[in-house]
Protein backbone atom coordinates (compact mmCIF):
# COMPACT_ATOMS: atom_id res chain seq x y z
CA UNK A 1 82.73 21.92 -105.53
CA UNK A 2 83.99 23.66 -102.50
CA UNK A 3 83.79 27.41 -102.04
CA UNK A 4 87.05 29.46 -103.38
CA UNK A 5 87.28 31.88 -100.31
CA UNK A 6 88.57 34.69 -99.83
CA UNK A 7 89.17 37.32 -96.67
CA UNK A 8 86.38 39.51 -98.59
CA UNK A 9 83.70 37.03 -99.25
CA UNK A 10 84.96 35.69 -95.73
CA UNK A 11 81.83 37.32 -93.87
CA UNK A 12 79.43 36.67 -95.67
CA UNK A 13 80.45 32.85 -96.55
CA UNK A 14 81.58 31.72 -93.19
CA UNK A 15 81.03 34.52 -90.42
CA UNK A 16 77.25 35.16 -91.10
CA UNK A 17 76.30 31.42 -92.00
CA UNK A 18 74.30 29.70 -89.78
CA UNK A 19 75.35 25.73 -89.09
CA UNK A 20 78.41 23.97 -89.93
CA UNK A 21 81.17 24.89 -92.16
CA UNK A 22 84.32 23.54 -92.95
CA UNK A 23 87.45 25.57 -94.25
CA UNK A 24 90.73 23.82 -95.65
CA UNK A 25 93.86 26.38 -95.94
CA UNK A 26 95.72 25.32 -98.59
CA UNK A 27 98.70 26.40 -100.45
CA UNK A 28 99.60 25.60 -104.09
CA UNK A 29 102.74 24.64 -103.40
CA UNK A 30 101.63 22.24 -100.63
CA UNK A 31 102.00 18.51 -101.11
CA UNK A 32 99.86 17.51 -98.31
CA UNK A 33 97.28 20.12 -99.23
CA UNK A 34 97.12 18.35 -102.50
CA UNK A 35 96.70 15.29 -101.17
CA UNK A 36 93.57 16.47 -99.25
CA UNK A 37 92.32 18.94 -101.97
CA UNK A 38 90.17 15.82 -103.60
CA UNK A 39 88.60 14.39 -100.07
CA UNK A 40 87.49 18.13 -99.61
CA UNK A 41 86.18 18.07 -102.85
CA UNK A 42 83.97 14.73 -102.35
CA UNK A 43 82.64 16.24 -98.81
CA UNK A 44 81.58 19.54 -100.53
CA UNK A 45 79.56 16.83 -102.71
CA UNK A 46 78.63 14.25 -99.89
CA UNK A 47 77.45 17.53 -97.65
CA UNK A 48 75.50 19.62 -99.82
CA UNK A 49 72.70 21.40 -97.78
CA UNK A 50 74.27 20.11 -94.79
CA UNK A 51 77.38 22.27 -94.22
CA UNK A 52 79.06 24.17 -96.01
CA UNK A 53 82.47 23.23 -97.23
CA UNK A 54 85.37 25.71 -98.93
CA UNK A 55 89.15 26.40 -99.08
CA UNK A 56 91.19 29.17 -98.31
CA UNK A 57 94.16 29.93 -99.79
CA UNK A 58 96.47 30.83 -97.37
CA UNK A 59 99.24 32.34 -99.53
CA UNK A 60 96.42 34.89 -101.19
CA UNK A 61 94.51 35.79 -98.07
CA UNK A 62 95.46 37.01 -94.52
CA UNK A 63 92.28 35.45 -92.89
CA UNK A 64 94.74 32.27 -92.06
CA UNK A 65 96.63 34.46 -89.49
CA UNK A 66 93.41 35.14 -87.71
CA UNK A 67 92.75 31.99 -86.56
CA UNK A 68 96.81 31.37 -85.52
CA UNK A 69 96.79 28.91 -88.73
CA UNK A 70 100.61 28.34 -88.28
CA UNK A 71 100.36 24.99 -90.42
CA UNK A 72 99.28 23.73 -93.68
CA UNK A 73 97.24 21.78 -94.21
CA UNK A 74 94.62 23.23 -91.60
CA UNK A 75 91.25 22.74 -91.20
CA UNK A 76 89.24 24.75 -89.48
CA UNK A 77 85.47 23.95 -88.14
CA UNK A 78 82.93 26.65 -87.76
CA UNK A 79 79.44 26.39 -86.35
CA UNK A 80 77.38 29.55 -86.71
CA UNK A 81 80.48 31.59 -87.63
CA UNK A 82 82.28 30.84 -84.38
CA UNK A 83 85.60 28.47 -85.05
CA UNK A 84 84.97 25.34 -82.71
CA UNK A 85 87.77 22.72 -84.04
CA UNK A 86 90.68 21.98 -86.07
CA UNK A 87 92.59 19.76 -87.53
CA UNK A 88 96.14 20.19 -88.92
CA UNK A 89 98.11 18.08 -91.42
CA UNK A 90 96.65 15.66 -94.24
CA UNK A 91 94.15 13.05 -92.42
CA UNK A 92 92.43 10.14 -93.52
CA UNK A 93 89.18 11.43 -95.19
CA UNK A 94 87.17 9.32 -92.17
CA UNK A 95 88.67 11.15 -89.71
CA UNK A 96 87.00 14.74 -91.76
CA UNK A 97 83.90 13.28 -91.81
CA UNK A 98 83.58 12.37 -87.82
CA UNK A 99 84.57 15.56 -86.73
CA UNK A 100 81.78 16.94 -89.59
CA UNK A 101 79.10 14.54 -88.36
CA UNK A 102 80.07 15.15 -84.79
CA UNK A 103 79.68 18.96 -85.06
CA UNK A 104 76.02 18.24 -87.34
CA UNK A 105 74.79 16.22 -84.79
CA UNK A 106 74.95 19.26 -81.95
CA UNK A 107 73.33 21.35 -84.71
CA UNK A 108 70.06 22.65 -82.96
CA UNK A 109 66.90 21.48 -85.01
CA UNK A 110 66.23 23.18 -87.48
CA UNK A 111 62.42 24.85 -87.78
């Protein structure tokens, strides 16, 4: 299951990890959100130990407006707590995973 963020478990979840994580704002309300909301779900799975993966709800949290999230759906990529990449609007669940993969594979080896 993805991570149920929030802008106070924000730091510590996404800010002070180290690697890859991946944050979907969502809305309830959202059709395309909802459409996503499962793919998210199966790379929180397919990912485990890899990168982190949570969602954001963007109605409930002012973190959003941070990052000039003007859109929903948005995903935003992180990579030791510093955004790097986005994508906005409901994509195919290949084109999540590339952009995942791609940012792994500049991960610095890990020790």
């Amino acid at each position: 299951m993805p991570i149920r963020l929030t802008d106070d478990s924000w730091d510590q979840e996404i800010s002070q990890h180290k690697g890859v994580a991946l944050v979907d704002v969502w809305a309830p309300w959202c059709g395309p959100c909802r459409m996503i909301g499962p793919i998210i779900e199966e790379l929180a799975k397919e990912y485990d130990g890899r990168a982190k993966i949570g969602k954001l709800n963007a109605d409930e949290n002012r973190k959003p407006g941070e990052f000039g999230v003007s859109g929903i759906p948005t995903l935003l990529f992180f990579k030791d707590g510093q955004l790097v990449d986005q994508i906005v609007g409901a994509v195919p669940k290949q084109t999540i995973t590339e952009r995942l993969d791609y940012h792994l594979s500049n991960e610095p080896a890990q020790s």
